[in-house]
Protein backbone atom coordinates (compact mmCIF):
# COMPACT_ATOMS: atom_id res chain seq x y z
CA UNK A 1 6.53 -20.93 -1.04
CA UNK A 2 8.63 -18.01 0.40
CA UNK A 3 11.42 -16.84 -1.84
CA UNK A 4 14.61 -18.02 0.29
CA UNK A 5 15.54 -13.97 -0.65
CA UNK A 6 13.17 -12.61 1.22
CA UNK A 7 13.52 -11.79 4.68
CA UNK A 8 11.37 -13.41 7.31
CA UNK A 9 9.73 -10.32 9.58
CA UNK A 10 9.23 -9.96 12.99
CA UNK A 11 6.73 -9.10 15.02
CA UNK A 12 8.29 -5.59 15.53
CA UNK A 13 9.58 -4.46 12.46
CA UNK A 14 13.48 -3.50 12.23
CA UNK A 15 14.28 0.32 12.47
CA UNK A 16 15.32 2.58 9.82
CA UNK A 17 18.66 2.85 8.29
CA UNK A 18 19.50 6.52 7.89
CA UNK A 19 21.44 5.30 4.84
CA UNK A 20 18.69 3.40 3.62
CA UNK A 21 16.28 6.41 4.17
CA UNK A 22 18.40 8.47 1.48
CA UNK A 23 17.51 6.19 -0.86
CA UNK A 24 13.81 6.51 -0.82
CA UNK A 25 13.53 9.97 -2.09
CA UNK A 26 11.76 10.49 -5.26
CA UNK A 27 11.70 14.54 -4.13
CA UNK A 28 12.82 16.99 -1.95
CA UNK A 29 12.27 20.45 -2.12
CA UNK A 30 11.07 23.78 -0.02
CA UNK A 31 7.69 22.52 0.42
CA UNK A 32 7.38 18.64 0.10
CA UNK A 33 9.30 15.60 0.74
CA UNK A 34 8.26 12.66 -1.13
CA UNK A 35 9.92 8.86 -0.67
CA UNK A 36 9.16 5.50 -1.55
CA UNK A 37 7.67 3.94 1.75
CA UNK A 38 9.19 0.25 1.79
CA UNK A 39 6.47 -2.50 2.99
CA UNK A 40 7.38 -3.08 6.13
CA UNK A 41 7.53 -0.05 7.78
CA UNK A 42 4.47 2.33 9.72
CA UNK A 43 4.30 5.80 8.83
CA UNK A 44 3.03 7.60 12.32
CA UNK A 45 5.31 7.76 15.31
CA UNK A 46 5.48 4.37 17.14
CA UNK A 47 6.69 3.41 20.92
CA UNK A 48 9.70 1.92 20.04
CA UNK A 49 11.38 4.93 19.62
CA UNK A 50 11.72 7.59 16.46
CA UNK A 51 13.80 5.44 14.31
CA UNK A 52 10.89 2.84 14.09
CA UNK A 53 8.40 4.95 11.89
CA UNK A 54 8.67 6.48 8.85
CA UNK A 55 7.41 10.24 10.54
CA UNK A 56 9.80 9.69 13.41
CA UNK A 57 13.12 8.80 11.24
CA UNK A 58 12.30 11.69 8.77
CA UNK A 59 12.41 13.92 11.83
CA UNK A 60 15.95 12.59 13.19
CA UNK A 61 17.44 12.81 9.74
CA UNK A 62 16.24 15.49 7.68
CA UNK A 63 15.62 17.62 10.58
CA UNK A 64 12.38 20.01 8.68
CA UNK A 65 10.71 22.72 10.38
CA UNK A 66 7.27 21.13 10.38
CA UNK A 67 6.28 17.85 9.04
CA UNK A 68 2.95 16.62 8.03
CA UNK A 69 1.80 13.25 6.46
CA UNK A 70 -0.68 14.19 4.08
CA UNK A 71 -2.14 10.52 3.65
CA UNK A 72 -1.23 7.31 5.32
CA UNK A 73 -0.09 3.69 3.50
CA UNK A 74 -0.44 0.39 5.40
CA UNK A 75 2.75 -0.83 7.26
CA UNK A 76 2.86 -3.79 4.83
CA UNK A 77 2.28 -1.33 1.57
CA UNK A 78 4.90 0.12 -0.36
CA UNK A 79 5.04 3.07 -2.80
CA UNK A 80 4.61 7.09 -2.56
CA UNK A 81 4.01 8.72 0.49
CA UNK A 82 3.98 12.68 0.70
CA UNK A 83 4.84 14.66 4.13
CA UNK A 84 4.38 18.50 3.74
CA UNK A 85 7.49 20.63 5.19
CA UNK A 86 5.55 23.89 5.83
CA UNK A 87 2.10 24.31 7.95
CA UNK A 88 1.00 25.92 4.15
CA UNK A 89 1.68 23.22 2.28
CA UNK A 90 0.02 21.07 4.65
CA UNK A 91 -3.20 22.44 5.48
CA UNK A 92 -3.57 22.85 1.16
CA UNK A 93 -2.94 19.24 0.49
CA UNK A 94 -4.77 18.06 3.72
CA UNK A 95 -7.76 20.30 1.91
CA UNK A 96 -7.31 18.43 -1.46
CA UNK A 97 -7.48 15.18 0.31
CA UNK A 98 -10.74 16.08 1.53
CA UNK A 99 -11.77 17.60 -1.63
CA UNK A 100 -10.35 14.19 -3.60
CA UNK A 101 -8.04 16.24 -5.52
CA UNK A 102 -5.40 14.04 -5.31
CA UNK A 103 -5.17 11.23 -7.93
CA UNK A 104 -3.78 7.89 -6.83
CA UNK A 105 -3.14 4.83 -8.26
CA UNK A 106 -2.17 1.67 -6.65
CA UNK A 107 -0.70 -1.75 -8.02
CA UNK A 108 -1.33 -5.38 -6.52
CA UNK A 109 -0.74 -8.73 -6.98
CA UNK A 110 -4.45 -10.52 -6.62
CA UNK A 111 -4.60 -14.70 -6.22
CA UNK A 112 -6.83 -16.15 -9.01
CA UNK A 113 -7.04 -14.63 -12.53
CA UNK A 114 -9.49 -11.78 -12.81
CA UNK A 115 -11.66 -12.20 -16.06
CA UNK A 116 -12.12 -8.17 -16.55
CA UNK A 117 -12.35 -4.85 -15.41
CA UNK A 118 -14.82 -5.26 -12.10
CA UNK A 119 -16.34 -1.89 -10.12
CA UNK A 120 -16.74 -2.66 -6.45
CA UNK A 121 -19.31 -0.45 -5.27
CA UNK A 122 -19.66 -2.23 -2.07
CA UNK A 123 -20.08 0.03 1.74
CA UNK A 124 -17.02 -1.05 4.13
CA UNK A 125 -17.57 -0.89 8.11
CA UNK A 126 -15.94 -3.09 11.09
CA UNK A 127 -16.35 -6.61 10.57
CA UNK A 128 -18.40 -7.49 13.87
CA UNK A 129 -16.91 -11.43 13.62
CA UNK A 130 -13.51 -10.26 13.36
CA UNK A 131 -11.05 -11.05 16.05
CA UNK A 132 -9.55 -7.72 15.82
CA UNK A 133 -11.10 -4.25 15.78
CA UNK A 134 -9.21 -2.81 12.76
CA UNK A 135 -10.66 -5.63 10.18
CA UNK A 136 -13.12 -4.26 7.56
CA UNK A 137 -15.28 -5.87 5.67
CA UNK A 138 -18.68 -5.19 3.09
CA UNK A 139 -21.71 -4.23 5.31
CA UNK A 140 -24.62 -2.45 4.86
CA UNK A 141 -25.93 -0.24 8.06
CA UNK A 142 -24.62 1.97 10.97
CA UNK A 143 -21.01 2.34 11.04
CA UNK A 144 -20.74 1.46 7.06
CA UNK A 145 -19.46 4.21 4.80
CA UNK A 146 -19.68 4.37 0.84
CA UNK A 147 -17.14 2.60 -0.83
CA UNK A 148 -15.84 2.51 -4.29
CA UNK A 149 -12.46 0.73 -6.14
CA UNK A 150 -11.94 0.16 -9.40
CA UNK A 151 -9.98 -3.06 -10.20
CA UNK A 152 -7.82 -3.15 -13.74
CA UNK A 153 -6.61 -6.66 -14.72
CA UNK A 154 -3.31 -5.71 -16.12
CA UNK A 155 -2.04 -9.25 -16.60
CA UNK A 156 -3.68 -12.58 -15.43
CA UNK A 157 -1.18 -15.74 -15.69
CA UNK A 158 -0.90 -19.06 -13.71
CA UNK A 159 -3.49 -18.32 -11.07
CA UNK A 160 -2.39 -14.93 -10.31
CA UNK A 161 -3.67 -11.52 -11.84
CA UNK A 162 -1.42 -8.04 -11.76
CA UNK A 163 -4.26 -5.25 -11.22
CA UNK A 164 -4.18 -1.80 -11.73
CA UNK A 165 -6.73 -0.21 -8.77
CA UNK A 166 -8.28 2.90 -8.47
CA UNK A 167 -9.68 4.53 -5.55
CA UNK A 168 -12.41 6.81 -6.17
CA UNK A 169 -13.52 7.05 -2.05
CA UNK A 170 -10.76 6.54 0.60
CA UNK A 171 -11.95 4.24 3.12
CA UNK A 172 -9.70 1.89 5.96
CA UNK A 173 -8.02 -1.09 4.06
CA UNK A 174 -10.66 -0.56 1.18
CA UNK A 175 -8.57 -2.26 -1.43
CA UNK A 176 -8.02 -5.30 0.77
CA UNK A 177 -11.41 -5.54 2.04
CA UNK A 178 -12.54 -5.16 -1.38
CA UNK A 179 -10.59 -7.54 -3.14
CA UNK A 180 -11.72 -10.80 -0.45
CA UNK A 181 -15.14 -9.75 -1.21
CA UNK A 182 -14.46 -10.39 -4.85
CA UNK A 183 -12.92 -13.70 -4.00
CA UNK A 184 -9.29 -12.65 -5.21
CA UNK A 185 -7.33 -11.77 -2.16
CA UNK A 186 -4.35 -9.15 -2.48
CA UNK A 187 -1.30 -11.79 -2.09
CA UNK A 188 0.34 -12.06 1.50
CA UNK A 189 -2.48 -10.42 3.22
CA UNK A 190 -2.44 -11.17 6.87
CA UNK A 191 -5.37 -10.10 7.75
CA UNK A 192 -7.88 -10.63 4.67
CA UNK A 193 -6.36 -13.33 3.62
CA UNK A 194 -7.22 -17.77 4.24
CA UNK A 195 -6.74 -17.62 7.66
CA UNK A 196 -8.17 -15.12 9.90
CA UNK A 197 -6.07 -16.15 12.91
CA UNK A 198 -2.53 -15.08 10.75
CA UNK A 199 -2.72 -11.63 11.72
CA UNK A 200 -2.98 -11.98 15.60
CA UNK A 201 -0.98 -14.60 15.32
CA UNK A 202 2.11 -12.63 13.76
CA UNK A 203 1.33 -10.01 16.25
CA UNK A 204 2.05 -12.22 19.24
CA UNK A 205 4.84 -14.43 17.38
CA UNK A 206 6.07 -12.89 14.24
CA UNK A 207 6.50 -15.46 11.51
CA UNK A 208 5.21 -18.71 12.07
CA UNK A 209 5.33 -21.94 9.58
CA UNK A 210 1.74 -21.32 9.10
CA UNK A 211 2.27 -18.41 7.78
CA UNK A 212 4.97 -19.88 4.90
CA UNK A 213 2.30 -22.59 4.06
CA UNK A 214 -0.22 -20.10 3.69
CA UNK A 215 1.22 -16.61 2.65
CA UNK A 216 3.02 -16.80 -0.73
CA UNK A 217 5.20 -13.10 0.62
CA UNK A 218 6.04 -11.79 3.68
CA UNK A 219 3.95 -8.69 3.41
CA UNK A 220 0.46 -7.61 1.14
CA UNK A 221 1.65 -7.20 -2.45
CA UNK A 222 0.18 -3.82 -2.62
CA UNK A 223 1.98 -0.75 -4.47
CA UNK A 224 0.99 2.60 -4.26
CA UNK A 225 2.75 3.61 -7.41
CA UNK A 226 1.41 6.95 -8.46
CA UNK A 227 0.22 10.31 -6.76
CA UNK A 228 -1.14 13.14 -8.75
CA UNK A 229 -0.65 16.45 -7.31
CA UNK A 230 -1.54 18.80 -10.84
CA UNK A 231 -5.13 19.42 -9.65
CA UNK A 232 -4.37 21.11 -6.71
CA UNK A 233 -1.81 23.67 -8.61
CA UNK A 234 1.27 21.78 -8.02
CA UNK A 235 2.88 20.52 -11.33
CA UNK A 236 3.66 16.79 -10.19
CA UNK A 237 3.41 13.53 -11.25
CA UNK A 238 5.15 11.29 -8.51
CA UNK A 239 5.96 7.44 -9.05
CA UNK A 240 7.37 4.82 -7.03
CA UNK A 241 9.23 1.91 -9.32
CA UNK A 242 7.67 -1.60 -8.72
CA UNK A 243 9.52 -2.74 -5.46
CA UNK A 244 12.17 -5.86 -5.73
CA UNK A 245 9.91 -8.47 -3.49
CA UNK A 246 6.83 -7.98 -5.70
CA UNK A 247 9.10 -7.87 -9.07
CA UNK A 248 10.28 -11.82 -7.17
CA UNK A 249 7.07 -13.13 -6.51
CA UNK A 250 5.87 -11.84 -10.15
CA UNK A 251 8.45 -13.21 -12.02
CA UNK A 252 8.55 -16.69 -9.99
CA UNK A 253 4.76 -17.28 -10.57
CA UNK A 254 3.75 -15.25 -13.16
CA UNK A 255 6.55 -15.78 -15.23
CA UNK A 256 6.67 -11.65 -15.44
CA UNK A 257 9.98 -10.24 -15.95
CA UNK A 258 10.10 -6.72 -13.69
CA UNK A 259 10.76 -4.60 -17.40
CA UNK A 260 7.36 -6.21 -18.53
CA UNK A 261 5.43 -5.62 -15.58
CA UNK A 262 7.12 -1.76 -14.76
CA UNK A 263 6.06 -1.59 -18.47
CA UNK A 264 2.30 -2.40 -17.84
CA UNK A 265 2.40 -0.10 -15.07
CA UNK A 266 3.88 2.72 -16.67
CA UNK A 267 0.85 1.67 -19.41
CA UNK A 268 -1.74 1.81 -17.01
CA UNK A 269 -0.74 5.00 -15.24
CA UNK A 270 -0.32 7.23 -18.42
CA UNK A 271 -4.02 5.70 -19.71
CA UNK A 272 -5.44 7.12 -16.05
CA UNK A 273 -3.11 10.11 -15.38
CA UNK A 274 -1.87 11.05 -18.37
């Protein structure tokens, strides 16, 4: 069930509020702007005009000399996102990505209750039986590339388990991909989730009945909540708070009030991050 709260997307998302876009800054300085991507949103310039991505309105309304996403979240995931405001700063971070200097730490909301701490250690390539071309999936051969997530059951309760994830290689949709291979699908997930014809489908139509019967939110509950910038010389520690839609769904089917589950966060990111 769809919380009645929750607002039913289109097919083409809504564009950004300029207001709205003041509100997602967690900092802004010489060098960097960091904000709190909401989950409905791209980050790279789209067609539909400047306002519709989050590179494009970050342009219109904070006007920097250079911009530069240094790493990309799903449309449908929340949390920290960095854009460089100097060619510098840029080209240093885009190194540190590279070098995986960069710690990040994601949040989701998985169906089922994971037992314990699991290691996926499982390639990722294009799934050949997919109806679209962006779906990944576990595969061995040409076109796969090493994989590797680490999934940290932070609570499990009434069918439902808040994890904790790791990345420790960055591959296309590698938490998703990962997380249907171990049988507990990232909640709302359009395109791993138990229907692959959802995604085209809300491509074509936007939201469909099918989609409330099967989806339990409107968008993947998937969080990037923390980006650690201190090995690459840059004294940060960035979070994002645990967004409002996840907090609903938690708390209606987990029973998980958002203090208790910001608190298990905030545990799990000090234990990995310091």
């Amino acid at each position: 069930m769809i919380d009645a709260s929750e607002p039913l997307p289109g097919a083409t998302a809504p564009l950004v509020n300029p207001a709205d876009l003041r509100t997602w800054v967690l900092l802004d300085d010489e060098r960097l702007l960091v904000l709190d991507k909401p989950g409905w949103l791209v980050c790279h310039p789209s067609k539909n005009g400047p306002w519709s991505s989050l590179a494009g309105a970050v342009r219109e309304e904070f006007k920097p000399d250079a911009i530069r996403l240094i790493y990309r979240l799903d449309r449908e995931t929340s949390g920290v996102i960095i854009l460089a405001k100097t060619e510098a700063m840029g080209g240093r971070l885009g190194k540190a990505v590279l070098q995986r200097k960069i710690g990040k730490l994601y949040v989701a909301l998985l169906q089922g209750e994971l037992p314990g701490l699991v290691t996926v250690n499982q390639p990722l390539g294009p799934d050949p039986a997919a109806n679209v071309t962006v779906k990944q999936r576990v595969v061995t051969g040409e076109g796969s590339q090493e994989a590797s997530t680490v999934f940290h059951p932070l609570l499990t309760r009434s069918g439902h388990t808040l994890v904790g994830v790791e990345l420790l290689t960055g591959r296309k949709h590698q938490i998703r991909a990962h997380a249907e291979w171990l049988g507990h699908r990232v909640v709302g997930d359009k395109l791993y989730g138990p229907d692959p014809g959802l995604y085209l489908e809300f491509a074509q139509q936007g939201w469909t009945a099918r989609h409330s019967a099967l989806l339990g939110m409107t968008r993947q509950a998937l969080h990037c909540a923390a980006i650690d910038l201190r090995a690459t010389g840059l004294d940060y520690l960035l979070r994002a708070p645990w967004p409002k839609d996840m907090a609903r769904y938690a708390e209606r089917t987990m029973q998980l009030p958002p203090e208790e589950a910001q608190r298990l966060i905030d545990g799990f990111v000090a234990e990995k991050l310091g």
